[in-house]
Protein backbone atom coordinates (compact mmCIF):
# COMPACT_ATOMS: atom_id res chain seq x y z
CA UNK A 1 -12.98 -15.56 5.02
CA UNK A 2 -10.30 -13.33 6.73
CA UNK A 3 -11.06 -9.60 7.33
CA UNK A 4 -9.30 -7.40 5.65
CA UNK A 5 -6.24 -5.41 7.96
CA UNK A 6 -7.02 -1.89 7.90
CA UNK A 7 -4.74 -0.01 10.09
CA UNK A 8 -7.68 1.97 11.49
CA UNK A 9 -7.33 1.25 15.49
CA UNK A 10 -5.52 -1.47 16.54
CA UNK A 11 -2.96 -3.39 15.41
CA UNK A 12 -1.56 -5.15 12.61
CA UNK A 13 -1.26 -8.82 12.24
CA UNK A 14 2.40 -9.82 12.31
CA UNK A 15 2.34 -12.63 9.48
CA UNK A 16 5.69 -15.14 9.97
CA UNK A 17 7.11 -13.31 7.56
CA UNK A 18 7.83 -10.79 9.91
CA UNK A 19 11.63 -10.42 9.30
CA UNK A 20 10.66 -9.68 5.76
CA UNK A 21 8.14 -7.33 6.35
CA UNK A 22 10.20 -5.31 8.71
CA UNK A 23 12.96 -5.45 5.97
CA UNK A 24 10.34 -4.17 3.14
CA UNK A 25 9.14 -1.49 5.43
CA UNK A 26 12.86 0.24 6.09
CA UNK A 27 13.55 0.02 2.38
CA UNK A 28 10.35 2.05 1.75
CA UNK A 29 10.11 4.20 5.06
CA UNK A 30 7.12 3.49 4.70
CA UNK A 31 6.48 2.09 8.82
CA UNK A 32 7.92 4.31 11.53
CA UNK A 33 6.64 2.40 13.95
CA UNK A 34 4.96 -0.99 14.68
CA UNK A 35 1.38 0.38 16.14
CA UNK A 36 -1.09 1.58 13.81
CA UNK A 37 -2.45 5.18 13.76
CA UNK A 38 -6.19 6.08 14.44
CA UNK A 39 -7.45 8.35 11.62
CA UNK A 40 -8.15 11.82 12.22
CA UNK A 41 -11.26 13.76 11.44
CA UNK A 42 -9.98 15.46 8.08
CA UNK A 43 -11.78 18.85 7.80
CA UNK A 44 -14.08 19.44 5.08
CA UNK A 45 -11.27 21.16 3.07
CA UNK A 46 -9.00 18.63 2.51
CA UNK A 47 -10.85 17.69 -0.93
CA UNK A 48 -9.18 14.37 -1.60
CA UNK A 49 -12.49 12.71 -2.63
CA UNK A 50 -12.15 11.97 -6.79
CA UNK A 51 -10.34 9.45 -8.54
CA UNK A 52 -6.71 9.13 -8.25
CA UNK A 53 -4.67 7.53 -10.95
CA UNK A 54 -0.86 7.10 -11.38
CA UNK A 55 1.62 4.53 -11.84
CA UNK A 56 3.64 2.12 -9.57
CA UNK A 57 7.38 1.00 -10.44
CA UNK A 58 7.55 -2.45 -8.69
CA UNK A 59 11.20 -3.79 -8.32
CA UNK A 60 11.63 -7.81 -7.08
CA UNK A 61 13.68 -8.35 -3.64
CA UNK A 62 16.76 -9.66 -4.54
CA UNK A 63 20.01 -10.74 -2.72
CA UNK A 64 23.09 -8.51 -4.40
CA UNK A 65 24.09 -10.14 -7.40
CA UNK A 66 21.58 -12.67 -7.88
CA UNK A 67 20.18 -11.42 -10.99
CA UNK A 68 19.25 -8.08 -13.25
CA UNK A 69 16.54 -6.21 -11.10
CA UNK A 70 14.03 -4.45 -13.86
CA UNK A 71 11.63 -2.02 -12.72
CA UNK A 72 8.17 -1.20 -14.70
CA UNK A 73 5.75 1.18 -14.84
CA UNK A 74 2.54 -0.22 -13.97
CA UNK A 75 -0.60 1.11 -13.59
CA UNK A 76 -2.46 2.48 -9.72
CA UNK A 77 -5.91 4.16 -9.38
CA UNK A 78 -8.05 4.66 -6.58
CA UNK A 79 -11.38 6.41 -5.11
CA UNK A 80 -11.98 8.94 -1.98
CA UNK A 81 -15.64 9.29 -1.49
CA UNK A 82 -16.87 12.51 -0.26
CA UNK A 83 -16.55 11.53 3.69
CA UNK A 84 -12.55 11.21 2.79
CA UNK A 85 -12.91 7.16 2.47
CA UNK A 86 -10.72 4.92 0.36
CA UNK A 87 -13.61 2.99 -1.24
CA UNK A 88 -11.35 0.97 -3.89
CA UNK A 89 -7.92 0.31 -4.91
CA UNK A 90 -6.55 -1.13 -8.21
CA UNK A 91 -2.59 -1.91 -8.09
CA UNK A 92 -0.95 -3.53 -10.85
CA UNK A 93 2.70 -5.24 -10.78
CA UNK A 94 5.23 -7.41 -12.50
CA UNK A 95 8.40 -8.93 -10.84
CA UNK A 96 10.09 -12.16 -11.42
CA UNK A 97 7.83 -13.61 -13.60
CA UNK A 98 4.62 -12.70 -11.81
CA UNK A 99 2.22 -10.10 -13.36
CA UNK A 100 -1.20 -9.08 -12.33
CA UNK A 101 -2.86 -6.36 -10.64
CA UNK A 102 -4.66 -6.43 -6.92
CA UNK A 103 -8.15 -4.87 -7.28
CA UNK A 104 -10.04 -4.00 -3.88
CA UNK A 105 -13.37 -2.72 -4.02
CA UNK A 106 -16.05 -2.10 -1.57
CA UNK A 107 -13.87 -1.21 0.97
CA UNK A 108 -14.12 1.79 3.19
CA UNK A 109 -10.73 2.93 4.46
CA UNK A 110 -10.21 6.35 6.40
CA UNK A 111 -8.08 8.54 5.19
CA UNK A 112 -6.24 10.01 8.72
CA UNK A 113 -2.75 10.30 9.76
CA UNK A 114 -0.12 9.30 7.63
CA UNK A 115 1.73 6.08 8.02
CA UNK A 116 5.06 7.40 6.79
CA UNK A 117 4.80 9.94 10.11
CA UNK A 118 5.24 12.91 8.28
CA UNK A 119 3.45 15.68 10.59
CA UNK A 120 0.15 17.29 9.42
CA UNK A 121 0.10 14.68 6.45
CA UNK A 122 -2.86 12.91 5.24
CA UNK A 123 -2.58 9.05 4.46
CA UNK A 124 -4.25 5.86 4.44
CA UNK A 125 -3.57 2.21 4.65
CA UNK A 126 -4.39 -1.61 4.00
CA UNK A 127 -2.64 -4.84 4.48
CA UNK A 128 -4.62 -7.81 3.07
CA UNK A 129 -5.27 -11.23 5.27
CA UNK A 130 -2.70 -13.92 3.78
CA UNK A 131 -3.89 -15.40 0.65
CA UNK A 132 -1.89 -18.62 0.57
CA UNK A 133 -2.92 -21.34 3.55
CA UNK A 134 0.87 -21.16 4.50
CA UNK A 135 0.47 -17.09 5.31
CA UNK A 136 2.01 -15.94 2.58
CA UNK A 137 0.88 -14.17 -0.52
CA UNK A 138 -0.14 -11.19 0.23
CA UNK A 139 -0.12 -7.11 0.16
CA UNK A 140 -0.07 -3.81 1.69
CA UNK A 141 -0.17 -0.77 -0.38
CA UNK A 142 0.16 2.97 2.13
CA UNK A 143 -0.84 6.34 0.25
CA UNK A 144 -0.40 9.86 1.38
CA UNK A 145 -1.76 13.20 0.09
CA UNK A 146 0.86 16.01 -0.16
CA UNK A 147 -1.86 18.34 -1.70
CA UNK A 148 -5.57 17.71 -2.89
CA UNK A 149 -4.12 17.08 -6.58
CA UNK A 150 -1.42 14.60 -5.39
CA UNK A 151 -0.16 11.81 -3.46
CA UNK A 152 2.48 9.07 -3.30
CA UNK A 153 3.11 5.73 -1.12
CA UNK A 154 4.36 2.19 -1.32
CA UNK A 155 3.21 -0.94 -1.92
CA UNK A 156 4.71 -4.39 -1.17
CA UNK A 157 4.20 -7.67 -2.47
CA UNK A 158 4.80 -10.44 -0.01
CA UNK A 159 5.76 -13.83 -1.02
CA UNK A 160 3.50 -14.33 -4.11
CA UNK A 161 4.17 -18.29 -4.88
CA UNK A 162 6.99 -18.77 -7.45
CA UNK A 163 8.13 -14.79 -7.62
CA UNK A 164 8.80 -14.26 -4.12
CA UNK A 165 8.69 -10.76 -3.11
CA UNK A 166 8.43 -7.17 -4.67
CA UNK A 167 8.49 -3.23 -3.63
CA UNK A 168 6.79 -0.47 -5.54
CA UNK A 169 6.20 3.00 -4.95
CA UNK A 170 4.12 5.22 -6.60
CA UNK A 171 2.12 8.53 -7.43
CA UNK A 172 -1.06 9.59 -8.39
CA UNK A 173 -2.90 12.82 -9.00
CA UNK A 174 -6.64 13.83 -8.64
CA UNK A 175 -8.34 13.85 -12.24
């Protein structure tokens, strides 16, 4: 089984869908830049660690005028642990017929710089392996704090089989 990508260090994979990625990535800002950013050591007042629960509005990718683009709320929670770790993400979405939500769990993600590059913010990251033996079918979801009660990021949605691909963003608060 593949490792997850978590843009901690390193690089990310460039699936074959590249073009497409790119494209997904300047219609969310959510990349500024194709080299992944080391987490920082967040001080022990940045408080994110709780449960984090929002929504996501996912919209397909569609060429003008190929169809009625319909966007809906769907459901987004995740966990900070105490040492400022992502430890689990649930996603949901619905676009072009598919449905479903992503569920990660027993991860460890650190929460560091930002990947939307906006200074002194506090973000975090994951891109899954490809799913589908042609490497397609899969998705990256980017979340940054703009306080200890609240955050926001995108998610994308890669060439699921028979949907093709979608683009959400979303926010969350701490409960």
């Amino acid at each position: 089984m593949n490792e997850p990508n978590q843009l901690e260090g390193g690089h990310a994979a460039m699936p074959r869908t590249a073009p497409l990625v790119l494209t997904l990535c300047l219609i969310a800002m959510a990349c500024g830049g194709s080299e992944a950013t080391a987490p920082s050591a967040p001080s022990p007042s940045d408080g994110y660690a709780g449960r984090w629960s929002g929504t996501v509005v996912v919209a397909p990718l569609m060429a003008p005028g190929t169809g009625v683009i319909t966007f809906q709320n769907q459901p987004l929670s995740f966990t900070v642990s105490d040492d400022q770790r992502v430890t689990d993400v649930s996603i949901g979405y619905s676009f072009r017929g598919c449905s479903g939500v992503k569920t990660l769990t027993g991860i460890s993600i650190g929460v560091g710089a930002s990947a939307f590059r906006n200074p002194g913010e506090q973000g975090w990251g994951y891109a899954s392996p490809p799913l589908g033996s042609d490497g397609n079918d899969r998705f990256e979801v980017y979340g940054a704090f703009t306080s200890e009660r609240a955050a926001y990021g995108t998610s994308l949605f890669i060439e699921f089989p028979g949907c093709g691909s979608g683009i959400g963003n979303w926010t969350a608060t701490k409960q």
